[in-house]
N, C-alpha and C. Protein backbone atom coordinates (compact mmCIF):
# COMPACT_ATOMS: atom_id res chain seq x y z
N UNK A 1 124.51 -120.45 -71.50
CA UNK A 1 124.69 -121.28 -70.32
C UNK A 1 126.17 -121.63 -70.19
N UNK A 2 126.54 -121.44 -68.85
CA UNK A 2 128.08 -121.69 -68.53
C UNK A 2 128.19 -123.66 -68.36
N UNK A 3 129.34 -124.11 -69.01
CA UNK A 3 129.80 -125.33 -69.03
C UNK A 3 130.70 -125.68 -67.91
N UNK A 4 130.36 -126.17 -66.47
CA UNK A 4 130.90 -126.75 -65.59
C UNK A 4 131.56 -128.00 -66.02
N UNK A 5 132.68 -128.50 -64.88
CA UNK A 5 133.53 -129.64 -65.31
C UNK A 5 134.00 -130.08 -63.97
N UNK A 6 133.67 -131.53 -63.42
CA UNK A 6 134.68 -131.86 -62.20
C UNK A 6 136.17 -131.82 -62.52
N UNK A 7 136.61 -131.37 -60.97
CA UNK A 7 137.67 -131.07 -61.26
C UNK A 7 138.78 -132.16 -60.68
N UNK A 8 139.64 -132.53 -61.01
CA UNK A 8 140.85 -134.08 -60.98
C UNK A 8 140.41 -134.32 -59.65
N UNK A 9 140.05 -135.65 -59.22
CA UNK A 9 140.26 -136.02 -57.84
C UNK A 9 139.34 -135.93 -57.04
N UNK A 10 138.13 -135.68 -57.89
CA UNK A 10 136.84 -135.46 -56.85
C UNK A 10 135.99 -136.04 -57.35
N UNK A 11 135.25 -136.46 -56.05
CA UNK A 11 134.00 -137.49 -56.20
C UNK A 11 133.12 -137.35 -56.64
N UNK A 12 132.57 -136.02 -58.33
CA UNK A 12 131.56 -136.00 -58.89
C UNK A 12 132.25 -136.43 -60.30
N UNK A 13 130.97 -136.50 -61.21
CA UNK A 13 131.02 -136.40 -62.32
C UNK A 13 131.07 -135.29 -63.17
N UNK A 14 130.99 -135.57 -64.61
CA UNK A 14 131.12 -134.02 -65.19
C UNK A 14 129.20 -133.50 -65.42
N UNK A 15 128.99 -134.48 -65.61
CA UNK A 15 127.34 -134.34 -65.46
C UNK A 15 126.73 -133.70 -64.36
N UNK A 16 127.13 -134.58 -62.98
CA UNK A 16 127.16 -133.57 -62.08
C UNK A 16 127.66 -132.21 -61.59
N UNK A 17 129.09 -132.40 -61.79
CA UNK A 17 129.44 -130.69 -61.85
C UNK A 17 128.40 -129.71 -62.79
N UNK A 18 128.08 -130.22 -63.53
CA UNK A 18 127.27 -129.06 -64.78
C UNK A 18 125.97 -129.38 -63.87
N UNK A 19 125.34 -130.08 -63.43
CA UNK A 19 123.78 -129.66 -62.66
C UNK A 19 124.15 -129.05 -61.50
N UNK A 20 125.41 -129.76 -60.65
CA UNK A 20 125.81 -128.74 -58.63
C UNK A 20 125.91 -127.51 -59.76
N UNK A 21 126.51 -127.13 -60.37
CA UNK A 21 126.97 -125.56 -60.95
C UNK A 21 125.87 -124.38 -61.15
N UNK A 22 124.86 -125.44 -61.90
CA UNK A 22 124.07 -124.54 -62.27
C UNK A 22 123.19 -124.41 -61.07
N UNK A 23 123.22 -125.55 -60.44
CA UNK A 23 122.28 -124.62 -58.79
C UNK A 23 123.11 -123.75 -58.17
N UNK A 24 124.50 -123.64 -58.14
CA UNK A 24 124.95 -123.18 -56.71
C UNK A 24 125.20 -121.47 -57.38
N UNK A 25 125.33 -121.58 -58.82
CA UNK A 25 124.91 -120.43 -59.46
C UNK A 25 123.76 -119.54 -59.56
N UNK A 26 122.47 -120.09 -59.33
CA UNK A 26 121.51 -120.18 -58.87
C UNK A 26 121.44 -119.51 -57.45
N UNK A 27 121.75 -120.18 -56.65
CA UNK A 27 121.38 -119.79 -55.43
C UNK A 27 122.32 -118.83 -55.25
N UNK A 28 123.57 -118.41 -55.68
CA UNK A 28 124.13 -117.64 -55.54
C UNK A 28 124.04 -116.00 -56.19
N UNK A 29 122.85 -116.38 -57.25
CA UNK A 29 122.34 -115.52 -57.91
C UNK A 29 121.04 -114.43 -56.87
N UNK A 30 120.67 -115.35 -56.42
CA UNK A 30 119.33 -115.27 -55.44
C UNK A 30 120.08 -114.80 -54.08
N UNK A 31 120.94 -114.89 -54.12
CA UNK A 31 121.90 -114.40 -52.49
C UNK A 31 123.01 -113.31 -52.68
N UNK A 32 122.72 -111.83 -53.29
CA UNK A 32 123.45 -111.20 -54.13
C UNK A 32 124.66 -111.57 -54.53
N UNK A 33 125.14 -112.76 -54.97
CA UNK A 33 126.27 -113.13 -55.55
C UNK A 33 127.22 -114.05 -54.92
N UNK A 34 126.47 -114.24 -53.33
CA UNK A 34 127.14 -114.92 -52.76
C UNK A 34 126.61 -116.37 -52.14
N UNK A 35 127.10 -117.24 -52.19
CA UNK A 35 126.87 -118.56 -51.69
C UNK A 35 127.69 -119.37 -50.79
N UNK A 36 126.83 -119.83 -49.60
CA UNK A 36 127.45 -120.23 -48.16
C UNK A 36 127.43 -121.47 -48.32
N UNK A 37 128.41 -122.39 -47.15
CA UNK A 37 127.47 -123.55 -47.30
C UNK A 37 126.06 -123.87 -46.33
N UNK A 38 125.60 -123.47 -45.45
CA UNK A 38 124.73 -123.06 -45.21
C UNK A 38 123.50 -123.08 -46.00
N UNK A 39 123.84 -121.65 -47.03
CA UNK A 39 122.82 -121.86 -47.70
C UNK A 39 122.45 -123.44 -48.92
N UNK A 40 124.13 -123.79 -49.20
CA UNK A 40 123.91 -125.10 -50.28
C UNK A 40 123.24 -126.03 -49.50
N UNK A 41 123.77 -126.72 -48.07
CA UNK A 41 123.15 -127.28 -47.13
C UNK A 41 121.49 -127.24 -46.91
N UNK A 42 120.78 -125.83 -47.06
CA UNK A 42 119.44 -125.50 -46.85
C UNK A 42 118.82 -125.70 -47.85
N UNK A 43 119.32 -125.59 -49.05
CA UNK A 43 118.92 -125.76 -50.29
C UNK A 43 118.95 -127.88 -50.55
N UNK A 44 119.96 -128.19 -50.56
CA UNK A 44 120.06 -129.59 -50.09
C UNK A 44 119.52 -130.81 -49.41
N UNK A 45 118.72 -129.86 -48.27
CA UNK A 45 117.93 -130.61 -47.20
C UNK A 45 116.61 -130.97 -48.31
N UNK A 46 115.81 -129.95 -48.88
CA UNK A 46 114.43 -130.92 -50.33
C UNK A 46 115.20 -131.32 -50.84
N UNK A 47 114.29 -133.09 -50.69
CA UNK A 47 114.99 -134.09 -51.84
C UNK A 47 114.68 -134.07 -53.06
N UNK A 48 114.28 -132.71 -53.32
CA UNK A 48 114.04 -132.45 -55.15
C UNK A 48 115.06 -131.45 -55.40
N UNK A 49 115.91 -130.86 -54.82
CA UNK A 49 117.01 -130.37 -54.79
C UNK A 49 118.23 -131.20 -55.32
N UNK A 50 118.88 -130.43 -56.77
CA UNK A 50 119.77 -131.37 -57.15
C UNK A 50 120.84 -131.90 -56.59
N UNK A 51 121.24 -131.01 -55.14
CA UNK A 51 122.09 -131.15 -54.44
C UNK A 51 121.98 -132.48 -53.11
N UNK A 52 120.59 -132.46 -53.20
CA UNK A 52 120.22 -132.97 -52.56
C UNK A 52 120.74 -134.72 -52.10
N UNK A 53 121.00 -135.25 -52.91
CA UNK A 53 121.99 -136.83 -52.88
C UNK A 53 123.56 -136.50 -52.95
N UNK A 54 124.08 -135.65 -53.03
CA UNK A 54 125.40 -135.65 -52.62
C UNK A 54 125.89 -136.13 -51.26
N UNK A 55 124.72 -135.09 -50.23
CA UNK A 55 124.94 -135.02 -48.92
C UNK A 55 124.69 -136.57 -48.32
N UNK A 56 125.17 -136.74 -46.73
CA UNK A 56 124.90 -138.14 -46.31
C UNK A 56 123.67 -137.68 -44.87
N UNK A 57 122.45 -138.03 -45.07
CA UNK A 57 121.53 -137.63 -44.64
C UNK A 57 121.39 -138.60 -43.01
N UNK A 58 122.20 -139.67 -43.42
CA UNK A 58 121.91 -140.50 -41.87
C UNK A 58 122.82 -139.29 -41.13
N UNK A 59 122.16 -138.91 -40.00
CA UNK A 59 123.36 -137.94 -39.17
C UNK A 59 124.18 -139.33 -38.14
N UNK A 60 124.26 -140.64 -37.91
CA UNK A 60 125.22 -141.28 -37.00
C UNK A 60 126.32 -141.47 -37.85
N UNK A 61 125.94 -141.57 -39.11
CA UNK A 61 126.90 -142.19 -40.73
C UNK A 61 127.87 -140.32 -41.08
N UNK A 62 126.85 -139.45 -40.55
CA UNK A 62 127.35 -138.22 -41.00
C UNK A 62 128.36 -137.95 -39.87
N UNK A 63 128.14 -137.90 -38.82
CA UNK A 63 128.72 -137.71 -37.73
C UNK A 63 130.30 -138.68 -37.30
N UNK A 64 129.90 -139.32 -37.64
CA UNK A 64 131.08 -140.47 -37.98
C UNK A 64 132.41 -139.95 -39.31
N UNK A 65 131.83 -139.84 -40.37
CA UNK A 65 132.20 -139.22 -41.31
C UNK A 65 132.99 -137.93 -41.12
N UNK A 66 131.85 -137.12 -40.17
CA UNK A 66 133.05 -135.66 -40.16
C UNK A 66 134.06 -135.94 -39.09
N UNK A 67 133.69 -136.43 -38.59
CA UNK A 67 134.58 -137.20 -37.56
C UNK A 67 136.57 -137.69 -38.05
N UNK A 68 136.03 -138.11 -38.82
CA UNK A 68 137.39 -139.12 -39.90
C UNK A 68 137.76 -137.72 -40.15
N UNK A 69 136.93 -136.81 -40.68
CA UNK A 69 137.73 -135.73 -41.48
C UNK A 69 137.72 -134.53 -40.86
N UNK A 70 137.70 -134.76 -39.50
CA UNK A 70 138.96 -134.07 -38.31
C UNK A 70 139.79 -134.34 -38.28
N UNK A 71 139.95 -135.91 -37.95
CA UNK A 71 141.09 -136.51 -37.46
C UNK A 71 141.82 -136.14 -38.80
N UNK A 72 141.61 -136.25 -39.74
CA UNK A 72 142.41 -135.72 -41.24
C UNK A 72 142.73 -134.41 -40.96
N UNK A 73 142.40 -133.35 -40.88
CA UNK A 73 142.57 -132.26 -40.79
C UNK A 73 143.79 -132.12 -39.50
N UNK A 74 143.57 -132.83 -38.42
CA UNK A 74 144.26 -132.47 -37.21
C UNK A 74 145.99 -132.94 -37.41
N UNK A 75 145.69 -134.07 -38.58
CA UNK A 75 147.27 -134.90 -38.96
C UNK A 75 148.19 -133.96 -39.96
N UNK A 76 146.89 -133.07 -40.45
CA UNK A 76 147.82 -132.06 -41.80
C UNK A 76 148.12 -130.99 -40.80
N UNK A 77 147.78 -130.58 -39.67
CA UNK A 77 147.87 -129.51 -39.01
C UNK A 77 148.97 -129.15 -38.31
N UNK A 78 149.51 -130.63 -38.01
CA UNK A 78 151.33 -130.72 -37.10
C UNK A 78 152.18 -130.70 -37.59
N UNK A 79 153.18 -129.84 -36.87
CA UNK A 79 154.50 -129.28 -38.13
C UNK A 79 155.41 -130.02 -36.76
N UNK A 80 156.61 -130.21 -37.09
CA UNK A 80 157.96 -130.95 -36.11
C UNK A 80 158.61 -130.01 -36.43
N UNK A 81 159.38 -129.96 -35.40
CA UNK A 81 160.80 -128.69 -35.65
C UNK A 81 161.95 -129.64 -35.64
N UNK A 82 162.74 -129.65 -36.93
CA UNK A 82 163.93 -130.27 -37.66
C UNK A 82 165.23 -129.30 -37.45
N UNK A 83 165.80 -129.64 -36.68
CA UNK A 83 167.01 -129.38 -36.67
C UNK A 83 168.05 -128.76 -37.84
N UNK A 84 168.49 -128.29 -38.31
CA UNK A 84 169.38 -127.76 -39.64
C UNK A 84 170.27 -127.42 -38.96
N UNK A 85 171.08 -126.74 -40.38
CA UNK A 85 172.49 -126.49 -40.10
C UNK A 85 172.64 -125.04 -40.42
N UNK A 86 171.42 -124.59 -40.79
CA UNK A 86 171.19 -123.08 -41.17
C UNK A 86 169.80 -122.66 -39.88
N UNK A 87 169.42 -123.47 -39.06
CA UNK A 87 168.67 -123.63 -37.80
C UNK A 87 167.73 -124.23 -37.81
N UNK A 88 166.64 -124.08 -36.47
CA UNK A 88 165.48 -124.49 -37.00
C UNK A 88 164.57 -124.77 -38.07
N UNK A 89 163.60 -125.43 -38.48
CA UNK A 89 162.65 -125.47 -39.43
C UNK A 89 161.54 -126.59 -38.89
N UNK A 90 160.51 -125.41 -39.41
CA UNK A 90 159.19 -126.51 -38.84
C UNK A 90 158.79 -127.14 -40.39
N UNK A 91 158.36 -128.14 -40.32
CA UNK A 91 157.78 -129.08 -41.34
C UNK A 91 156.64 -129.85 -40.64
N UNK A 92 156.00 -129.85 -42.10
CA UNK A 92 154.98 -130.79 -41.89
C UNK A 92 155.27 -132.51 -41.03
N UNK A 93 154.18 -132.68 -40.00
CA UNK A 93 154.84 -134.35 -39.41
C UNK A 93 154.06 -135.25 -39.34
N UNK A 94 153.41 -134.98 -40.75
CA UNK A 94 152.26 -136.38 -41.12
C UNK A 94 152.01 -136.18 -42.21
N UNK A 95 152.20 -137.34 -43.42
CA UNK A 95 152.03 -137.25 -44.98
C UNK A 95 151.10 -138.29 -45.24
N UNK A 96 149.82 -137.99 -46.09
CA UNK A 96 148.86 -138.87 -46.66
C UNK A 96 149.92 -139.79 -47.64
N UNK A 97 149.68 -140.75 -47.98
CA UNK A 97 150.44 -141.53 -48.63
C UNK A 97 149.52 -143.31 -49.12
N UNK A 98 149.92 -143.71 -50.08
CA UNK A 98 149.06 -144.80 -50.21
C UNK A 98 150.20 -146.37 -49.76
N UNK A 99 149.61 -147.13 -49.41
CA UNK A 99 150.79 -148.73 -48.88
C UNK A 99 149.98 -149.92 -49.40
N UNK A 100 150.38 -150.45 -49.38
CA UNK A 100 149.91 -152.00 -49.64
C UNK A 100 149.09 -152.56 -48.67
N UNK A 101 148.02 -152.86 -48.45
CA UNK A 101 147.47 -153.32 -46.87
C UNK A 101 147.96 -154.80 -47.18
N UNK A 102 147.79 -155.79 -45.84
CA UNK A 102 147.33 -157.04 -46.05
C UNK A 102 146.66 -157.73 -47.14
N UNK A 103 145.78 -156.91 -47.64
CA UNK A 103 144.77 -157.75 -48.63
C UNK A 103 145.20 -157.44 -50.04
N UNK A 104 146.52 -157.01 -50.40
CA UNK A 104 146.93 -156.64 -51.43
C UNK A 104 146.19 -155.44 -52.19
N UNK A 105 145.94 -154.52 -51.42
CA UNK A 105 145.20 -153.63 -51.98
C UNK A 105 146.12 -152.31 -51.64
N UNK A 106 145.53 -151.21 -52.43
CA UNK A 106 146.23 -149.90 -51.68
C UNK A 106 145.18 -149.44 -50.71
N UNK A 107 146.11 -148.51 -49.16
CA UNK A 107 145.19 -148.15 -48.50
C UNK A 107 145.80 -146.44 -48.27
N UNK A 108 145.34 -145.57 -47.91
CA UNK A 108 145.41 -144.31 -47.96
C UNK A 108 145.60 -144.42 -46.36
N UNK A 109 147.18 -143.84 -45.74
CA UNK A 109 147.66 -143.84 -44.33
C UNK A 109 148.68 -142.88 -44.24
N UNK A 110 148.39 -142.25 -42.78
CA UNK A 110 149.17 -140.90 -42.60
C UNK A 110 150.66 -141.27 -41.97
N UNK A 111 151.45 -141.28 -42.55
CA UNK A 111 153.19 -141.48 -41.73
C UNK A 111 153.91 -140.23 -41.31
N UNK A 112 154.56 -141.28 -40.16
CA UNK A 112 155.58 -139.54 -40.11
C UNK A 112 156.95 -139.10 -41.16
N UNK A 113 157.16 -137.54 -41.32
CA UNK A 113 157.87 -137.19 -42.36
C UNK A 113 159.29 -138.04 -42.16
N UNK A 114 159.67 -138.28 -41.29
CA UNK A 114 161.06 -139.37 -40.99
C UNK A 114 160.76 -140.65 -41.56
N UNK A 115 159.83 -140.97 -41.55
CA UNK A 115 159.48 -142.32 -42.64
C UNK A 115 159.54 -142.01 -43.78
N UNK A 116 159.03 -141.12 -44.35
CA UNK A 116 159.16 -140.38 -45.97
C UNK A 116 160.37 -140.11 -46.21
N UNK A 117 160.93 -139.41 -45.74
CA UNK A 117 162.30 -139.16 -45.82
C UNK A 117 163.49 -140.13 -46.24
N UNK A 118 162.86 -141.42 -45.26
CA UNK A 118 164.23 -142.48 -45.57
C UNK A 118 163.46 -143.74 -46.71
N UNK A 119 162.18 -143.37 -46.60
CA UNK A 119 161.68 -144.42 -47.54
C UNK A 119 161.44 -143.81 -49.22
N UNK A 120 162.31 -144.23 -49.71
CA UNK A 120 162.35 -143.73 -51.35
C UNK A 120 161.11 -143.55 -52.33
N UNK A 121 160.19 -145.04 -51.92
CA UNK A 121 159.03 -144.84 -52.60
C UNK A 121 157.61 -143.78 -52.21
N UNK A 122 158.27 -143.61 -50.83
CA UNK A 122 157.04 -142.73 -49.62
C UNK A 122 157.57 -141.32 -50.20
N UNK A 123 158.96 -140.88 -50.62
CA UNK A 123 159.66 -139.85 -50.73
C UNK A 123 158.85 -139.46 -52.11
N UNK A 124 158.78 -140.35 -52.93
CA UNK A 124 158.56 -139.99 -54.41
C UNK A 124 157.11 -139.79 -54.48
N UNK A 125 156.30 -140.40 -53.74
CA UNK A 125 154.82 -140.10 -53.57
C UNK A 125 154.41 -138.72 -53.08
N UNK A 126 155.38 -138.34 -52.13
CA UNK A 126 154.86 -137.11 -51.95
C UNK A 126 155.44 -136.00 -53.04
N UNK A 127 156.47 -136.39 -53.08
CA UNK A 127 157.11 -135.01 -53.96
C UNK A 127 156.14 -135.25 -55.32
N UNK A 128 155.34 -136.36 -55.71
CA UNK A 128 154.35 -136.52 -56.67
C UNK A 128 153.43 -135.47 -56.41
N UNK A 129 153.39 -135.69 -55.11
CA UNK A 129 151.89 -134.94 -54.65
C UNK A 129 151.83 -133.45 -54.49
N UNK A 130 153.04 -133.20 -53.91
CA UNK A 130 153.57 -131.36 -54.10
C UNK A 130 153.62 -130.72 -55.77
N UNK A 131 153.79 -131.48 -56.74
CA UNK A 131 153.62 -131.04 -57.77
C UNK A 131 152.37 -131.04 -58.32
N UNK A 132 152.23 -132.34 -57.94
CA UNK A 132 150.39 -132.09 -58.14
C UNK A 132 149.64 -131.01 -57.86
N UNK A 133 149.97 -130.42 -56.69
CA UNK A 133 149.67 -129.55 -56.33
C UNK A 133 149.71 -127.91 -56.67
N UNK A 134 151.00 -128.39 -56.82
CA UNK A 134 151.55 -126.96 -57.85
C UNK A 134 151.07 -126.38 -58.85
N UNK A 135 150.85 -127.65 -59.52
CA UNK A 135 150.17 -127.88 -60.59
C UNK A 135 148.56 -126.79 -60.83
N UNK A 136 148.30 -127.93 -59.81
CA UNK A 136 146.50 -127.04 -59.40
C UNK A 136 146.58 -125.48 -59.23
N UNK A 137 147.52 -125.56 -58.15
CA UNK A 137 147.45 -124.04 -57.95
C UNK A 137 147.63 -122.91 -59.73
N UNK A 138 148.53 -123.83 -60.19
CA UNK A 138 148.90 -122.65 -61.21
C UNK A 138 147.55 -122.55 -62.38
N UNK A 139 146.96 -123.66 -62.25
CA UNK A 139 145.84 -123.55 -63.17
C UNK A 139 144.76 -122.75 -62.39
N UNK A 140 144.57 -123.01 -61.33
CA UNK A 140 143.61 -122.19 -60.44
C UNK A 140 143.35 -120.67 -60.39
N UNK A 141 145.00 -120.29 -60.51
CA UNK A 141 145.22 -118.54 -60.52
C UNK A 141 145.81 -118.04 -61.88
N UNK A 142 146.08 -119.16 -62.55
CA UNK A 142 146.47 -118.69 -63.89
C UNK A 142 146.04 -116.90 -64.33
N UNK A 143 144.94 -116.90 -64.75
CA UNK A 143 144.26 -115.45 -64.78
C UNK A 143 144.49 -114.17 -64.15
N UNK A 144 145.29 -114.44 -62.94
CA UNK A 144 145.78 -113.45 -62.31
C UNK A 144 147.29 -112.91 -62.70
N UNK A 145 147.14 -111.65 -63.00
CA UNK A 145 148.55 -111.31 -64.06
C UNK A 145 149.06 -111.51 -62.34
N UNK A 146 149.12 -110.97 -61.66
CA UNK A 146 149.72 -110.75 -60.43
C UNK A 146 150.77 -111.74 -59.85
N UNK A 147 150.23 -113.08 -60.42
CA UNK A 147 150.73 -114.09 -60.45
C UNK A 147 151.18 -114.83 -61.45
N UNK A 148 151.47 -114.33 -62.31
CA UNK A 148 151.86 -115.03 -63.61
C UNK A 148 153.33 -115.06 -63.44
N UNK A 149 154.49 -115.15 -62.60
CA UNK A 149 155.55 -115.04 -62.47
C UNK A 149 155.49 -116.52 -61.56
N UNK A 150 154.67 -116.87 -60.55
CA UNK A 150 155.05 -117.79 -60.14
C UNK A 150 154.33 -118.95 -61.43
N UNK A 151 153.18 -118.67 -61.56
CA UNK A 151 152.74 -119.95 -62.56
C UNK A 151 153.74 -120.37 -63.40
N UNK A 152 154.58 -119.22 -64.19
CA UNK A 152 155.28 -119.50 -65.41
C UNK A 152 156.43 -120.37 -65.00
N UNK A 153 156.66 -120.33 -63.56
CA UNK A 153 157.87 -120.84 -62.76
C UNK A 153 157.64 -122.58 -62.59
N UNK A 154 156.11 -122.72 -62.45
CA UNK A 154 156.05 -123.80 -61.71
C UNK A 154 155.49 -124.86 -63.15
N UNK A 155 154.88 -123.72 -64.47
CA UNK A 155 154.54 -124.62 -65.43
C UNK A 155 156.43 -125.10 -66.11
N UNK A 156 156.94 -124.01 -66.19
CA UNK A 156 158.73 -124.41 -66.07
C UNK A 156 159.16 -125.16 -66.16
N UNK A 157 158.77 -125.76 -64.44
CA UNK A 157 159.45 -126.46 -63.69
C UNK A 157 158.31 -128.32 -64.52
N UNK A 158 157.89 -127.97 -64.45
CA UNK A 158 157.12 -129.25 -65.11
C UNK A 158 157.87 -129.53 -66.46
N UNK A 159 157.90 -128.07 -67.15
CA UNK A 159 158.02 -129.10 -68.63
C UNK A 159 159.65 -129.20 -68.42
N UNK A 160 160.75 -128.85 -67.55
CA UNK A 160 161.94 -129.58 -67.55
C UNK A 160 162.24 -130.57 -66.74
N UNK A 161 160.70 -131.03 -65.78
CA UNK A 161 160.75 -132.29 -65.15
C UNK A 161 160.50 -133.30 -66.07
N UNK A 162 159.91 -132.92 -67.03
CA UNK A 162 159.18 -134.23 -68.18
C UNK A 162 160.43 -134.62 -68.81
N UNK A 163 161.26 -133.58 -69.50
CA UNK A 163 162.46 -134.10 -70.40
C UNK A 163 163.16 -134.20 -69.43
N UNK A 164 163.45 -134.52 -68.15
CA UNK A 164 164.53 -135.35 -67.54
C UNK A 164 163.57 -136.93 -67.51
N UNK A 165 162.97 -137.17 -67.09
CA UNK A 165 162.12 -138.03 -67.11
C UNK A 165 162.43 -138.85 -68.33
N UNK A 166 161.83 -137.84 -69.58
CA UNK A 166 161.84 -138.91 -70.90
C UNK A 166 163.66 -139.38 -71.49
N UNK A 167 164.32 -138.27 -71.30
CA UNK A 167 165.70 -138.90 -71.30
C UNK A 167 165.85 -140.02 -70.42
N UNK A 168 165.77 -140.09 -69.04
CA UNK A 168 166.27 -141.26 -68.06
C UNK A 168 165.82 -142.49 -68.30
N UNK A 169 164.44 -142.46 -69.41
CA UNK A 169 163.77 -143.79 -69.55
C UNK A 169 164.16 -144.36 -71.02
């Protein structure tokens, strides 16, 4: 039996990753090798289906929901064209980012890249988040010799970000 694991940043457990795994393995077994969401969805709908409580079954609560995560999608989707001195460049012109609300809490809000830019702590959050990212990716494709030139670049680039780090502190 294969050992599933959630992966950083997502809303299951490791318990759960190892039961979603072994169904979607499952059904993917039963669907010559391949699995839709569609089919996880169809499989999902019996509430004896382990998949089955992930999903949000009220459709006004669901509908609402995918809703938010358009409007998410539509804010990562706009690039601004920035002026240079070597010419144009389009960039991204909305960054997820976390702030302080009113209630002293953090809240998760999209700014524009000209706010990031001049705000130091908004600046450092994202460039957090691009490595984060980097990060993922290189563990993701690791396995691929094809790519083992950029991974080795970007695991690199980490371990001579750490010793500037641990010197400066």
């Amino acid at each position: 039996m294969r050992t599933f694991k959630a992966r950083k940043g997502f809303r299951i457990s490791d318990n759960q990753a190892q039961e979603f795994g072994e169904r979607l393995s499952s059904l993917s077994s039963k669907n010559n090798g391949n699995v839709t969401p569609e089919i996880v969805v169809n499989d999902a709908e019996n509430p004896k289906s382990p998949l089955h409580d992930y999903f949000e079954w009220d459709d006004s609560e669901a509908a609402k929901e995918w809703r938010l995560q358009q409007a998410r999608v539509m804010m990562r989707s706009i690039e601004v064209v920035i002026e240079t001195s070597s010419g144009d460049a389009n960039v991204r012109a909305f960054f997820n980012v976390n702030l302080e609300s009113d209630t002293d809490s953090m809240e998760s809000v999209y700014v524009s890249v000209d706010r990031v830019l001049s705000e130091k702590e908004l600046r450092k959050q994202v460039v957090a988040q691009a490595l984060s990212e980097a990060e993922n990716w290189s563990v993701r494709y690791k396995q691929y010799s094809e790519l083992r030139p950029i991974v080795k670049a970007i695991v690199g680039f980490k371990k001579r970000k750490k010793k500037v780090l641990i010197k400066t502190r």
